[in-house]
PDB file of N, CA and C in Angstrom:
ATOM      1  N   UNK A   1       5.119   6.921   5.785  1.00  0.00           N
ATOM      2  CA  UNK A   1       4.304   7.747   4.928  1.00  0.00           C
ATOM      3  C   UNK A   1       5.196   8.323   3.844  1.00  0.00           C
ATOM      4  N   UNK A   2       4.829   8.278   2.471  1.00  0.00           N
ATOM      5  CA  UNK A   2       5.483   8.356   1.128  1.00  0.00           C
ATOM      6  C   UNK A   2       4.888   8.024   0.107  1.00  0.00           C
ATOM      7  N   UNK A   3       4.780   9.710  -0.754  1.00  0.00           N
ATOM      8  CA  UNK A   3       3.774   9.842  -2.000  1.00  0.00           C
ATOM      9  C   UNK A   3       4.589   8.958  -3.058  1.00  0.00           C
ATOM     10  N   UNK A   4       5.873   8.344  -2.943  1.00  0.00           N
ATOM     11  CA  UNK A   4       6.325   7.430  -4.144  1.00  0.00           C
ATOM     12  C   UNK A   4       6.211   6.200  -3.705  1.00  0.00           C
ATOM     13  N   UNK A   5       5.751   5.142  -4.706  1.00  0.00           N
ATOM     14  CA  UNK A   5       5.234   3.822  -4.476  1.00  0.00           C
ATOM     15  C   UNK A   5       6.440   3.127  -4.148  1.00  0.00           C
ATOM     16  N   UNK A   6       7.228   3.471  -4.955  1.00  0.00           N
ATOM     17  CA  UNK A   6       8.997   2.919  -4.915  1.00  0.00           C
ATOM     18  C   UNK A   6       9.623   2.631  -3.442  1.00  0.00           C
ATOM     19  N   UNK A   7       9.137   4.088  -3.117  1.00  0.00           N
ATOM     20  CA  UNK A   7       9.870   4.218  -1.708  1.00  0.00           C
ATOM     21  C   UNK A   7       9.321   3.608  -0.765  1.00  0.00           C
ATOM     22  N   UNK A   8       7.680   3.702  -0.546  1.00  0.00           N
ATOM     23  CA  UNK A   8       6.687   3.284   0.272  1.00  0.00           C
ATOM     24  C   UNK A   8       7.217   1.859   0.328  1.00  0.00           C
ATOM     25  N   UNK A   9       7.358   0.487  -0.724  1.00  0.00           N
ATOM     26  CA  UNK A   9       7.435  -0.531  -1.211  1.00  0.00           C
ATOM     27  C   UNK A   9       8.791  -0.542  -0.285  1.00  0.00           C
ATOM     28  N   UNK A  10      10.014   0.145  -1.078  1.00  0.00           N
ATOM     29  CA  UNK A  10      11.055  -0.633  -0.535  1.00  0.00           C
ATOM     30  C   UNK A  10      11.330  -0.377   1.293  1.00  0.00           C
ATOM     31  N   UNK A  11      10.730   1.133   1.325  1.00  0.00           N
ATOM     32  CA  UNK A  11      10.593   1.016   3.391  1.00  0.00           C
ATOM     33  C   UNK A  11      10.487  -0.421   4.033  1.00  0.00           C
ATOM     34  N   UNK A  12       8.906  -0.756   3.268  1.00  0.00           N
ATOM     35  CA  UNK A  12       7.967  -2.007   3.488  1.00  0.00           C
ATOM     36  C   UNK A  12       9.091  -2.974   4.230  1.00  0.00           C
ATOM     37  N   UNK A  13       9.741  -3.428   3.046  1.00  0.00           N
ATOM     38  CA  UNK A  13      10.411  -4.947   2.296  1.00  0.00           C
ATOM     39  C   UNK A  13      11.781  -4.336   3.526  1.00  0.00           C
ATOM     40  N   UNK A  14      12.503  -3.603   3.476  1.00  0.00           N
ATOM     41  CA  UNK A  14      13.367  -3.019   4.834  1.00  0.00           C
ATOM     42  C   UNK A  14      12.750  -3.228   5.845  1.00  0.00           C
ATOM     43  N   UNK A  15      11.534  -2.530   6.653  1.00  0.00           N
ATOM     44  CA  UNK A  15      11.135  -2.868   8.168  1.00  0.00           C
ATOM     45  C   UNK A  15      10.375  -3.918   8.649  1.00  0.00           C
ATOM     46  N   UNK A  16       9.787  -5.287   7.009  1.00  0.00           N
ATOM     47  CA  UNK A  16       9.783  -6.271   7.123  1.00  0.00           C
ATOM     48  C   UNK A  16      11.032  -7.192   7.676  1.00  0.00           C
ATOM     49  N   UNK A  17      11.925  -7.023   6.780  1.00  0.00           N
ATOM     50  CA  UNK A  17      13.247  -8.161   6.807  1.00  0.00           C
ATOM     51  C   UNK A  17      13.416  -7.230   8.742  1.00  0.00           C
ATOM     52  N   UNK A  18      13.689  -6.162   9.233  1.00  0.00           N
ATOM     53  CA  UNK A  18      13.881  -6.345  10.524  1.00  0.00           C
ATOM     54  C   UNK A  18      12.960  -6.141  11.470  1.00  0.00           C
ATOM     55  N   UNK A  19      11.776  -7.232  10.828  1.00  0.00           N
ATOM     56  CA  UNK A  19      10.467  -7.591  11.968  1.00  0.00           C
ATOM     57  C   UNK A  19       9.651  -7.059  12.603  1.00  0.00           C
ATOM     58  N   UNK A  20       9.924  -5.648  11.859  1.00  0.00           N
ATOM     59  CA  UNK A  20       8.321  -4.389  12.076  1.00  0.00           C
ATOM     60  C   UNK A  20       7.329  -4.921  11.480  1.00  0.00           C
ATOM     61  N   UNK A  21       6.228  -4.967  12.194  1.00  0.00           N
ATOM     62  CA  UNK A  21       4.674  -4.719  11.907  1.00  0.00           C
ATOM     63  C   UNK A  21       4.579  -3.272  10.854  1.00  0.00           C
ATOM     64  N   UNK A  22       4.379  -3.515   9.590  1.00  0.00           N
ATOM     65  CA  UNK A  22       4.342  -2.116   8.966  1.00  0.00           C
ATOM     66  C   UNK A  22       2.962  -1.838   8.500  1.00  0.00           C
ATOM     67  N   UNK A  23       2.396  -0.521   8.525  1.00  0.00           N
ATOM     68  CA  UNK A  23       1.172   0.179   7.863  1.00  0.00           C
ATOM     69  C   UNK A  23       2.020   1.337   6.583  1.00  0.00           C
ATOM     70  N   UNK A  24       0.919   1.180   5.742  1.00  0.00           N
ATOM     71  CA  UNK A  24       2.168   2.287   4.879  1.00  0.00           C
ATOM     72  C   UNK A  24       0.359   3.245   5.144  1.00  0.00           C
ATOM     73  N   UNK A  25       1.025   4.633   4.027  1.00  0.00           N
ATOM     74  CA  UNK A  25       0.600   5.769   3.781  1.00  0.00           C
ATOM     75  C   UNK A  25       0.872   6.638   3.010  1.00  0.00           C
ATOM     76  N   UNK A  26      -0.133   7.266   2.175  1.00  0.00           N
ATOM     77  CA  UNK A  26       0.582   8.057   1.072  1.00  0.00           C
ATOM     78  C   UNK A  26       0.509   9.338   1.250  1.00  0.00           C
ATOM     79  N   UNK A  27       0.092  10.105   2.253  1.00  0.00           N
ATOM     80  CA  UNK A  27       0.017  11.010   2.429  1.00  0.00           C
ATOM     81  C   UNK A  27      -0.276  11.462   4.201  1.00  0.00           C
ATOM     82  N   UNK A  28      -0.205  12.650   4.460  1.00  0.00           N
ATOM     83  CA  UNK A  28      -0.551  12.476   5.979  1.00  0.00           C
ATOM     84  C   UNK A  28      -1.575  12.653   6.570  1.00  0.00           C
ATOM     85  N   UNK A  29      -3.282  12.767   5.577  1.00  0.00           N
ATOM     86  CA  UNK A  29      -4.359  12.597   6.477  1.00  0.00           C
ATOM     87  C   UNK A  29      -4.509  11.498   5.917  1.00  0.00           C
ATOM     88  N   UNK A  30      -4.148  10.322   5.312  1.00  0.00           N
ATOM     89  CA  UNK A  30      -4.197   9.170   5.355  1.00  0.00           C
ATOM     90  C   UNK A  30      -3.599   7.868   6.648  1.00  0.00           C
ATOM     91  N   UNK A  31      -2.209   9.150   7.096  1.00  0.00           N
ATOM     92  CA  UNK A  31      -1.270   8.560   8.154  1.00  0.00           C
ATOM     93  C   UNK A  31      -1.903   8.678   9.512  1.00  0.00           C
ATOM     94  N   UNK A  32      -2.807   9.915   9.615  1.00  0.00           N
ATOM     95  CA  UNK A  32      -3.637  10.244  10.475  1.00  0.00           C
ATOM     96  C   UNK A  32      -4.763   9.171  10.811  1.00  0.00           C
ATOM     97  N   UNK A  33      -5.043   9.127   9.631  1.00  0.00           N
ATOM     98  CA  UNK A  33      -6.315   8.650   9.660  1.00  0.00           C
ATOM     99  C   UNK A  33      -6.171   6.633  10.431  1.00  0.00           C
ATOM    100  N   UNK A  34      -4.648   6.341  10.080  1.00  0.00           N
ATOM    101  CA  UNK A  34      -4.409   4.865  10.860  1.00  0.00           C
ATOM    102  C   UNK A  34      -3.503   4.897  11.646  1.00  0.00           C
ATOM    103  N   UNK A  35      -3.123   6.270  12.278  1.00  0.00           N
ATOM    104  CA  UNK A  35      -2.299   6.353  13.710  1.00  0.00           C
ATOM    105  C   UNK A  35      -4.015   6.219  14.174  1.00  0.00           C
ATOM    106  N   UNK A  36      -4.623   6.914  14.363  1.00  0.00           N
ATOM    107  CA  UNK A  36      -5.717   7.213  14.881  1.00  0.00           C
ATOM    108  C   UNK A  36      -6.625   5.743  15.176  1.00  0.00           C
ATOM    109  N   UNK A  37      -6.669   4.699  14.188  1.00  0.00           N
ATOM    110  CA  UNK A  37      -7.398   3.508  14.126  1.00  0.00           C
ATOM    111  C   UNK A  37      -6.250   2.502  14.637  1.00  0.00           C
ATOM    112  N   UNK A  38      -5.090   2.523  14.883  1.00  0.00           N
ATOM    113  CA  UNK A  38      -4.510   2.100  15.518  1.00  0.00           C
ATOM    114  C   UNK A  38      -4.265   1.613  16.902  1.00  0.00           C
ATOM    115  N   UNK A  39      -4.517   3.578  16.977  1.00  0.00           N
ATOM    116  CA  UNK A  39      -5.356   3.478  18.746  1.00  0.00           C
ATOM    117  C   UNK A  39      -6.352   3.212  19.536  1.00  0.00           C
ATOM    118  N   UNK A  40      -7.722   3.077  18.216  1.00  0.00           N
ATOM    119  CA  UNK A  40      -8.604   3.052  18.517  1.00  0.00           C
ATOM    120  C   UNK A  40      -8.940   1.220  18.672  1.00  0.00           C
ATOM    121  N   UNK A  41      -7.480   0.504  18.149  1.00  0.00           N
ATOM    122  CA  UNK A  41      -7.920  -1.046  18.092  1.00  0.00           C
ATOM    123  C   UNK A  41      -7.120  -1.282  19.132  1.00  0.00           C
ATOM    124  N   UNK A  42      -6.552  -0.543  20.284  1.00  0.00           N
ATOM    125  CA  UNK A  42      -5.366  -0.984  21.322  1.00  0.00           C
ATOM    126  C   UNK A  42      -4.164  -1.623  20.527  1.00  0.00           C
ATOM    127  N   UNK A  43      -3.796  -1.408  19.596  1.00  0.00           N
ATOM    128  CA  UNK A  43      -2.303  -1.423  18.863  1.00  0.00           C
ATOM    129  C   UNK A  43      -1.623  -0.205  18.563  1.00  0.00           C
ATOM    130  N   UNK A  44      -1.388   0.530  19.194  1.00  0.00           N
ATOM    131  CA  UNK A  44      -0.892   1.875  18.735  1.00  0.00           C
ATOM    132  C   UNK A  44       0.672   1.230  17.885  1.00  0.00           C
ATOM    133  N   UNK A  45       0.562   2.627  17.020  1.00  0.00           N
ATOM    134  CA  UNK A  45       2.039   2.808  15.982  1.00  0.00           C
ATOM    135  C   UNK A  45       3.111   2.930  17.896  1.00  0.00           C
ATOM    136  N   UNK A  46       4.195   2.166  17.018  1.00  0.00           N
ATOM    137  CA  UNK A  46       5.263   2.310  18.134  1.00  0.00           C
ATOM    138  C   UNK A  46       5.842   3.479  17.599  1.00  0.00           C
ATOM    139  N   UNK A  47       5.969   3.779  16.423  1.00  0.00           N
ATOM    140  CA  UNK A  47       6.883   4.985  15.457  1.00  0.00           C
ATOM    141  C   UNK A  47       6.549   4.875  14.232  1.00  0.00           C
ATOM    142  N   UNK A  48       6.155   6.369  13.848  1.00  0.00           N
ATOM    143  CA  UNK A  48       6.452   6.512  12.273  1.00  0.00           C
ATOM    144  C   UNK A  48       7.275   6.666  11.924  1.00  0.00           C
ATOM    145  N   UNK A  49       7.421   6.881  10.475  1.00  0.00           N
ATOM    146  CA  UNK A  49       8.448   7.258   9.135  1.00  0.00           C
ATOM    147  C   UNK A  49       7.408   8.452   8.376  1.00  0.00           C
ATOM    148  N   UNK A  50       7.979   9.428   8.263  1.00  0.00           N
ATOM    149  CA  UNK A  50       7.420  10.428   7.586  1.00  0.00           C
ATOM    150  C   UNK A  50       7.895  11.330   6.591  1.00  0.00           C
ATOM    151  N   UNK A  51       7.457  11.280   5.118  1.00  0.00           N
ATOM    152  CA  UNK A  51       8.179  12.040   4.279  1.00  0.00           C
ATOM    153  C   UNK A  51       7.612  13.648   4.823  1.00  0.00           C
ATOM    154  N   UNK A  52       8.755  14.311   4.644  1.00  0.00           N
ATOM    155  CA  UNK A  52       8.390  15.650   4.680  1.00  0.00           C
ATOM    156  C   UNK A  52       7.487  16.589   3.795  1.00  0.00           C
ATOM    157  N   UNK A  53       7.543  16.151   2.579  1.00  0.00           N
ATOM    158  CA  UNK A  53       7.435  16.734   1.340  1.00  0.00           C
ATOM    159  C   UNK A  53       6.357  16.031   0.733  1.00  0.00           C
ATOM    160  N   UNK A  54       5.137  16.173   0.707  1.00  0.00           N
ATOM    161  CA  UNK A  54       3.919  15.091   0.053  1.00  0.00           C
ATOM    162  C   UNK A  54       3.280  15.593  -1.032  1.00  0.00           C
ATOM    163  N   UNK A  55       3.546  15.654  -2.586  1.00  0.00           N
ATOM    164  CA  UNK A  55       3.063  16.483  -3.600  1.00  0.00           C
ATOM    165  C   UNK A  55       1.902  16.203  -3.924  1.00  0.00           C
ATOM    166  N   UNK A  56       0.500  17.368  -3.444  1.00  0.00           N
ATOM    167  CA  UNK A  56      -0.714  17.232  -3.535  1.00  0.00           C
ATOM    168  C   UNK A  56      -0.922  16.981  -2.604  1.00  0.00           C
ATOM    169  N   UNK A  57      -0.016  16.952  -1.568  1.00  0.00           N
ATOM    170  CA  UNK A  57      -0.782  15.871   0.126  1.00  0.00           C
ATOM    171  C   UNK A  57      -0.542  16.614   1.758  1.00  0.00           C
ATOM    172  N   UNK A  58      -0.963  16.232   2.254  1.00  0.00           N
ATOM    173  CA  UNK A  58      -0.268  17.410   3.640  1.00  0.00           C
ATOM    174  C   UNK A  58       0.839  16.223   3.791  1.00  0.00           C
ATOM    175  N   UNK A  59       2.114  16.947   4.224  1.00  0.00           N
ATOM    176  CA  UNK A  59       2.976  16.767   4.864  1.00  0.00           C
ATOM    177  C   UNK A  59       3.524  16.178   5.898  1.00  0.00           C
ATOM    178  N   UNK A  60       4.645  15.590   5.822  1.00  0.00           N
ATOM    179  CA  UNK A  60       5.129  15.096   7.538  1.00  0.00           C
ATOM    180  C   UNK A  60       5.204  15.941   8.693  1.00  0.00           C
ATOM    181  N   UNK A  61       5.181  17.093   8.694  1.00  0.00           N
ATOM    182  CA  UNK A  61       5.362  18.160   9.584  1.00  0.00           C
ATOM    183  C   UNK A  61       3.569  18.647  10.057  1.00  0.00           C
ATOM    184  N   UNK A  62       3.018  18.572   9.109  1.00  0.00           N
ATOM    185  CA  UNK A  62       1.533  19.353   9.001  1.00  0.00           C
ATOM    186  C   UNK A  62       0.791  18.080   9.839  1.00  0.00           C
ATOM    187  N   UNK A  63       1.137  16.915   9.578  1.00  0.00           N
ATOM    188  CA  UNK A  63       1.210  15.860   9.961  1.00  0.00           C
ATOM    189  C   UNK A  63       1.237  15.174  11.182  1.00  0.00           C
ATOM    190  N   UNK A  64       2.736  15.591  11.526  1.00  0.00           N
ATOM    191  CA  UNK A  64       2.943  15.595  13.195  1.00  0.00           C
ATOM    192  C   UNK A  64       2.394  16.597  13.682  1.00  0.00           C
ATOM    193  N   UNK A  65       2.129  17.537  12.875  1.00  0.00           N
ATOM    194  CA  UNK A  65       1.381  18.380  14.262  1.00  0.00           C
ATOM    195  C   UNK A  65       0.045  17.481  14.645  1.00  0.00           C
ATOM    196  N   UNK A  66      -1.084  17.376  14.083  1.00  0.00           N
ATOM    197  CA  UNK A  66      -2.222  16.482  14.201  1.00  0.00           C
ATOM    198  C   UNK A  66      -1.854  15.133  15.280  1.00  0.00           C
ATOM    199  N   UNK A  67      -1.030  14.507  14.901  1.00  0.00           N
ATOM    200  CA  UNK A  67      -0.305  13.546  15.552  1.00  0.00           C
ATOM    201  C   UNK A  67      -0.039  13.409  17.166  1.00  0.00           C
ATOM    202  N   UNK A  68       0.547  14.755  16.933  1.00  0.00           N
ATOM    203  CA  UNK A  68       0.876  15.299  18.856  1.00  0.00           C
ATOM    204  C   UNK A  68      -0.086  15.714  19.618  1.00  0.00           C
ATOM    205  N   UNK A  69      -1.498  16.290  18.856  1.00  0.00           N
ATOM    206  CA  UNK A  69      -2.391  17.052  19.700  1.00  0.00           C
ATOM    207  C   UNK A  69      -3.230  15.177  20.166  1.00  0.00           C
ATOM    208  N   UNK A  70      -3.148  13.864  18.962  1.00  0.00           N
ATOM    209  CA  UNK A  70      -4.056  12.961  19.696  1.00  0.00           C
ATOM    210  C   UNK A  70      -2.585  12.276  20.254  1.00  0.00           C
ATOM    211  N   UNK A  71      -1.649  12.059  20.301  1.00  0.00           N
ATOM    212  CA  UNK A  71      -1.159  11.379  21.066  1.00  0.00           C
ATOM    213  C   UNK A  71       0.516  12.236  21.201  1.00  0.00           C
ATOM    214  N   UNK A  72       0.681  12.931  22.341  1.00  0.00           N
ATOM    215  CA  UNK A  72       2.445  13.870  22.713  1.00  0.00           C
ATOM    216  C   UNK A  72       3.464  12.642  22.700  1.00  0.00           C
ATOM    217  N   UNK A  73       3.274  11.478  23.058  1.00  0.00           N
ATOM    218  CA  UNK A  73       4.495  10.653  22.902  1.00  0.00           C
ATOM    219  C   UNK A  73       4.827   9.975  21.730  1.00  0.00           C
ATOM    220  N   UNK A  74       4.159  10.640  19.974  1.00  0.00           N
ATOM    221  CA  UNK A  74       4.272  10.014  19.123  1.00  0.00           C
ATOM    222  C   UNK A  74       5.626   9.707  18.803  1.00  0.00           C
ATOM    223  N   UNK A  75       6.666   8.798  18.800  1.00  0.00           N
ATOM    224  CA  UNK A  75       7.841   8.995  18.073  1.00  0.00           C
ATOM    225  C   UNK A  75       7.632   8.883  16.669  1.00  0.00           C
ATOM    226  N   UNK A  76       8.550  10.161  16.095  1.00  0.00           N
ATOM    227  CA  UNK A  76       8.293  10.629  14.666  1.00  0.00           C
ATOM    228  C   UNK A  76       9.367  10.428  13.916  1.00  0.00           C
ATOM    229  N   UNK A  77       9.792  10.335  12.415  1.00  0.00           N
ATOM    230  CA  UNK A  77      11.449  10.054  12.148  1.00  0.00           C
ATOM    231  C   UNK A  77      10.979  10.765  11.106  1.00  0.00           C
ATOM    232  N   UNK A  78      11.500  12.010  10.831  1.00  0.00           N
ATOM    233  CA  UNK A  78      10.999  12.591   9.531  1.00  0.00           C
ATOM    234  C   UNK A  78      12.420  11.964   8.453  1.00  0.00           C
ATOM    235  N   UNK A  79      11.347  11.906   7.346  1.00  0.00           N
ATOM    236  CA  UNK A  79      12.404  10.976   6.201  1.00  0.00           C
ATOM    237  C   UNK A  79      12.238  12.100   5.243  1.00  0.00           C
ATOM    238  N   UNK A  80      13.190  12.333   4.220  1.00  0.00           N
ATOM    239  CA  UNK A  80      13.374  13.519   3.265  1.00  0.00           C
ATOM    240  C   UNK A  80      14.819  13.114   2.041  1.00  0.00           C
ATOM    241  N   UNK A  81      14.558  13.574   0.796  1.00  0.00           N
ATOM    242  CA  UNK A  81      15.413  13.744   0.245  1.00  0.00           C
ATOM    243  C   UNK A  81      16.670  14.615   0.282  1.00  0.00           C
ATOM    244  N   UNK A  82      16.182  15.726   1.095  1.00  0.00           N
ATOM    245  CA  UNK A  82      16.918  16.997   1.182  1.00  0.00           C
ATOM    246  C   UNK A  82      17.790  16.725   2.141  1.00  0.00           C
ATOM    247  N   UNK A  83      19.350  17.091   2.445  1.00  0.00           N
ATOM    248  CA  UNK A  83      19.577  16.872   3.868  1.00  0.00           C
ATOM    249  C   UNK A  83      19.664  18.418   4.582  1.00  0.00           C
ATOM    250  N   UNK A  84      19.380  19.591   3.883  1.00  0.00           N
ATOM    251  CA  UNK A  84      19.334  20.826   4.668  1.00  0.00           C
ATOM    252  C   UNK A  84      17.592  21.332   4.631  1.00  0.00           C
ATOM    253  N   UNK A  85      17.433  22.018   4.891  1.00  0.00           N
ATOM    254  CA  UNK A  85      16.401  23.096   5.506  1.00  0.00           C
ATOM    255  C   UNK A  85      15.676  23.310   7.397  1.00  0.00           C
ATOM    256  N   UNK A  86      15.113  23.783   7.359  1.00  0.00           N
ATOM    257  CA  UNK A  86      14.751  24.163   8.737  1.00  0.00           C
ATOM    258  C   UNK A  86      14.083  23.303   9.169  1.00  0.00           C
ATOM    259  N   UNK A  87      13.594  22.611   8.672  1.00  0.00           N
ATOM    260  CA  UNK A  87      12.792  20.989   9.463  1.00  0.00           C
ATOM    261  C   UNK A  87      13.678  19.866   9.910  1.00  0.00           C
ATOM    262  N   UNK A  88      14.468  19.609   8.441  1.00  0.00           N
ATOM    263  CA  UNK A  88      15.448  18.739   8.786  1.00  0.00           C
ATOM    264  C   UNK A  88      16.511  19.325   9.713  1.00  0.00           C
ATOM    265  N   UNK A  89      17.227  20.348   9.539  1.00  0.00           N
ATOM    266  CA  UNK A  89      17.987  21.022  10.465  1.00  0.00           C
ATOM    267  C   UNK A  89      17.451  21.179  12.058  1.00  0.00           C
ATOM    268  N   UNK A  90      16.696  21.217  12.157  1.00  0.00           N
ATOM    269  CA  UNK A  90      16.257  21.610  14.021  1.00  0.00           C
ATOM    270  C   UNK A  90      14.624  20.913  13.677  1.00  0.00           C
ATOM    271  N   UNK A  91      14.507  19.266  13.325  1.00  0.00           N
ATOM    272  CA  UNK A  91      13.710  18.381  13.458  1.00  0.00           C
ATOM    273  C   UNK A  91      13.086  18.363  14.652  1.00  0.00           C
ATOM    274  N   UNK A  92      13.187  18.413  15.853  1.00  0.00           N
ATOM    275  CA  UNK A  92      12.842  18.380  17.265  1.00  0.00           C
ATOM    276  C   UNK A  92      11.803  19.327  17.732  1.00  0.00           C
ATOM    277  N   UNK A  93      12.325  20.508  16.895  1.00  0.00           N
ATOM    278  CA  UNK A  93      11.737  21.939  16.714  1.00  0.00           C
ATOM    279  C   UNK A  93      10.235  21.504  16.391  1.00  0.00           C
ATOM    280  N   UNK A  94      10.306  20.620  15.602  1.00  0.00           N
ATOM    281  CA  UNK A  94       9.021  20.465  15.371  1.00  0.00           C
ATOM    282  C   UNK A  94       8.433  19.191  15.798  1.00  0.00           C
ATOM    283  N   UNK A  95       8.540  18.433  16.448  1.00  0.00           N
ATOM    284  CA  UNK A  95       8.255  17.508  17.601  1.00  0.00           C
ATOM    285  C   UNK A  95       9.051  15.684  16.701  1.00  0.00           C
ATOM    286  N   UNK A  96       9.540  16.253  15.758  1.00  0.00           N
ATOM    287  CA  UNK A  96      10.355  15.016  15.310  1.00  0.00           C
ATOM    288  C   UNK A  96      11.076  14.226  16.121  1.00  0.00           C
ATOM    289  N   UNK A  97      11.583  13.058  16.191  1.00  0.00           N
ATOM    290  CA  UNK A  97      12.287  12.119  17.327  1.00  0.00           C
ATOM    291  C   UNK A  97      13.685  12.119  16.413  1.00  0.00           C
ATOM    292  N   UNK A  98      14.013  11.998  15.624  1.00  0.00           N
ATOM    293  CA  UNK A  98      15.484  11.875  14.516  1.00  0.00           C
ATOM    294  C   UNK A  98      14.544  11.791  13.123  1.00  0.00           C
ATOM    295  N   UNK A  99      15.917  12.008  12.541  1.00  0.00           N
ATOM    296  CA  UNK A  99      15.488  12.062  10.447  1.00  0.00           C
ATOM    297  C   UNK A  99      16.370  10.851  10.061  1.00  0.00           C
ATOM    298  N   UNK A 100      15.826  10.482   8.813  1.00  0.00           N
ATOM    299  CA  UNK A 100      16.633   9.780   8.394  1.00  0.00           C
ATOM    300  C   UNK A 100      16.508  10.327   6.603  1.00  0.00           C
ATOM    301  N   UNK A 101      17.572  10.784   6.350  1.00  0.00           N
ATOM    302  CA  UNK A 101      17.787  11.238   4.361  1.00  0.00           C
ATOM    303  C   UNK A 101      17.726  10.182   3.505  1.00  0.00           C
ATOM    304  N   UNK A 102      16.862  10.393   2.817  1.00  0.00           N
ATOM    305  CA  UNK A 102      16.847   9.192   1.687  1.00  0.00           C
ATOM    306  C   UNK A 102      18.038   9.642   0.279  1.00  0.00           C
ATOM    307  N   UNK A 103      17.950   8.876  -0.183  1.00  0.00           N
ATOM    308  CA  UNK A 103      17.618   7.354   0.309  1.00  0.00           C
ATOM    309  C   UNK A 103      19.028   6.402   1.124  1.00  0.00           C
ATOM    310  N   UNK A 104      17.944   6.298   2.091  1.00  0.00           N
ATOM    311  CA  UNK A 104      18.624   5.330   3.571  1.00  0.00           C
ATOM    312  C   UNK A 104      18.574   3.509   2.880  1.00  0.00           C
ATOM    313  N   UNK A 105      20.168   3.637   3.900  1.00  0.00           N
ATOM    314  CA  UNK A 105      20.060   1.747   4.173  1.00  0.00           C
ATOM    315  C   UNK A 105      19.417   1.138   5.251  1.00  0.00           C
ATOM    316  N   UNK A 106      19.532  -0.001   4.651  1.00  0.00           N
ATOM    317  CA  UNK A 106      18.832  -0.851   5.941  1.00  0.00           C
ATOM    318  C   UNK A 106      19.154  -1.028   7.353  1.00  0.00           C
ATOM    319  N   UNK A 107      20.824  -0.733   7.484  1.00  0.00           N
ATOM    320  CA  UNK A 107      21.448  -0.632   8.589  1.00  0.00           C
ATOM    321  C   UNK A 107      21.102   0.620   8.790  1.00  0.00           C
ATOM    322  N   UNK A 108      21.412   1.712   8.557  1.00  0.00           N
ATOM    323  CA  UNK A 108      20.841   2.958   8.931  1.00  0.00           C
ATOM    324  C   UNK A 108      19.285   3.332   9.643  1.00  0.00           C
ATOM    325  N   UNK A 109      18.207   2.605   8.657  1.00  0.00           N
ATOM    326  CA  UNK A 109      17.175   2.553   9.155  1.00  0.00           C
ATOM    327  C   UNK A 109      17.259   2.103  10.323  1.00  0.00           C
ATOM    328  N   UNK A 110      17.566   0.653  10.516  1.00  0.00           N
ATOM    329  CA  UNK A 110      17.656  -0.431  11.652  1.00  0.00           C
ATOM    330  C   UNK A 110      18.332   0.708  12.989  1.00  0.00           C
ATOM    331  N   UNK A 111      19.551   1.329  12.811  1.00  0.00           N
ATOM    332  CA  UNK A 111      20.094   1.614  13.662  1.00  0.00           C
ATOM    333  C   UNK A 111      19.570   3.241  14.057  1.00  0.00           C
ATOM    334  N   UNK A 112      18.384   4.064  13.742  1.00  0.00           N
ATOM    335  CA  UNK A 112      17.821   4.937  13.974  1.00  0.00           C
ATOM    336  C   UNK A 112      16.447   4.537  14.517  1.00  0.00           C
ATOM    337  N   UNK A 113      16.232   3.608  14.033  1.00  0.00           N
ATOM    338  CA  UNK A 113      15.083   3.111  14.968  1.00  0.00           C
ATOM    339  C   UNK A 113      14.819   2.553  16.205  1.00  0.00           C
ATOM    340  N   UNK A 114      16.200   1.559  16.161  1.00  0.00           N
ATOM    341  CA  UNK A 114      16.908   1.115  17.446  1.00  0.00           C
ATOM    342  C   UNK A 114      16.879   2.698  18.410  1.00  0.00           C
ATOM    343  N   UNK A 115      17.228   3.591  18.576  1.00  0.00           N
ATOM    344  CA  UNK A 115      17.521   4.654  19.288  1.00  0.00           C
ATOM    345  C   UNK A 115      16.430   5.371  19.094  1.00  0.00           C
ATOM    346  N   UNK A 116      15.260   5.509  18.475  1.00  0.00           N
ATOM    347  CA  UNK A 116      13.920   5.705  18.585  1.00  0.00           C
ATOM    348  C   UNK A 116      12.921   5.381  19.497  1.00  0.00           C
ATOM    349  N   UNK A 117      13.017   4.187  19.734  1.00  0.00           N
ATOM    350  CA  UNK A 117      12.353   3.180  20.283  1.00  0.00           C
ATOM    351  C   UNK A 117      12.834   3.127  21.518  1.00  0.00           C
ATOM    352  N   UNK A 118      14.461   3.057  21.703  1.00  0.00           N
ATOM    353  CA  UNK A 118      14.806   2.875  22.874  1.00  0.00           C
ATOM    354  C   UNK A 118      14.859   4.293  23.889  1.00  0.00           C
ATOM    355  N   UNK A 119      14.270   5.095  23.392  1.00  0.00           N
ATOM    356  CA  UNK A 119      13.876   6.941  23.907  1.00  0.00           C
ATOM    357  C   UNK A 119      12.832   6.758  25.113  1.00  0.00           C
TER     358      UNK A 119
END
């Protein structure tokens, strides 16, 4: 989930080349709205990607909360430009699984997801 097309795009073309099934999202009652139809087709999201920061949009945080009340084992990776504040700093705090700061590599991605997944 990511209000820039840029970013949304190049996530894509990254968790393509390492053989994720990807849904994008531009905001988080959009992200809601296909965690939710996800589950409802017996394919649940294995893990999101979530920008923190959605201009005009609810949020990765506002986000996961919704997230946790339909499903507590969501793994979450909040993604952000920033690498300080209180979300990114104590992520967990708010039911996050790890962050990853943009802009991330592909090995980085790869190797935070690896340890996502394997939780």
């Amino acid at each position: 989930m990511d209000d820039e097309d840029i970013v949304r795009d190049t996530a894509q073309l990254m968790l393509q080349h390492l053989d994720y099934d990807v849904r994008l999202a531009r905001d988080g009652a959009e992200a809601i709205d296909s965690y939710s139809q996800a589950i409802e087709s017996g394919r649940p999201f294995t893990a999101v990607i979530m920008d923190l920061t959605i201009r005009g949009g609810m949020g990765g945080a506002e986000a996961l909360a919704q997230l946790l009340k339909m499903d507590p084992a969501v793994k979450a990776i909040v993604s952000s430009g920033y690498s300080s504040g209180p979300v990114i700093s104590n992520f967990r705090d708010y039911g996050f699984t790890a962050v990853v700061t943009k802009p991330y590599r592909i090995e980085e991605l790869s190797e935070i997801l690896h340890r996502v997944l394997s939780c």
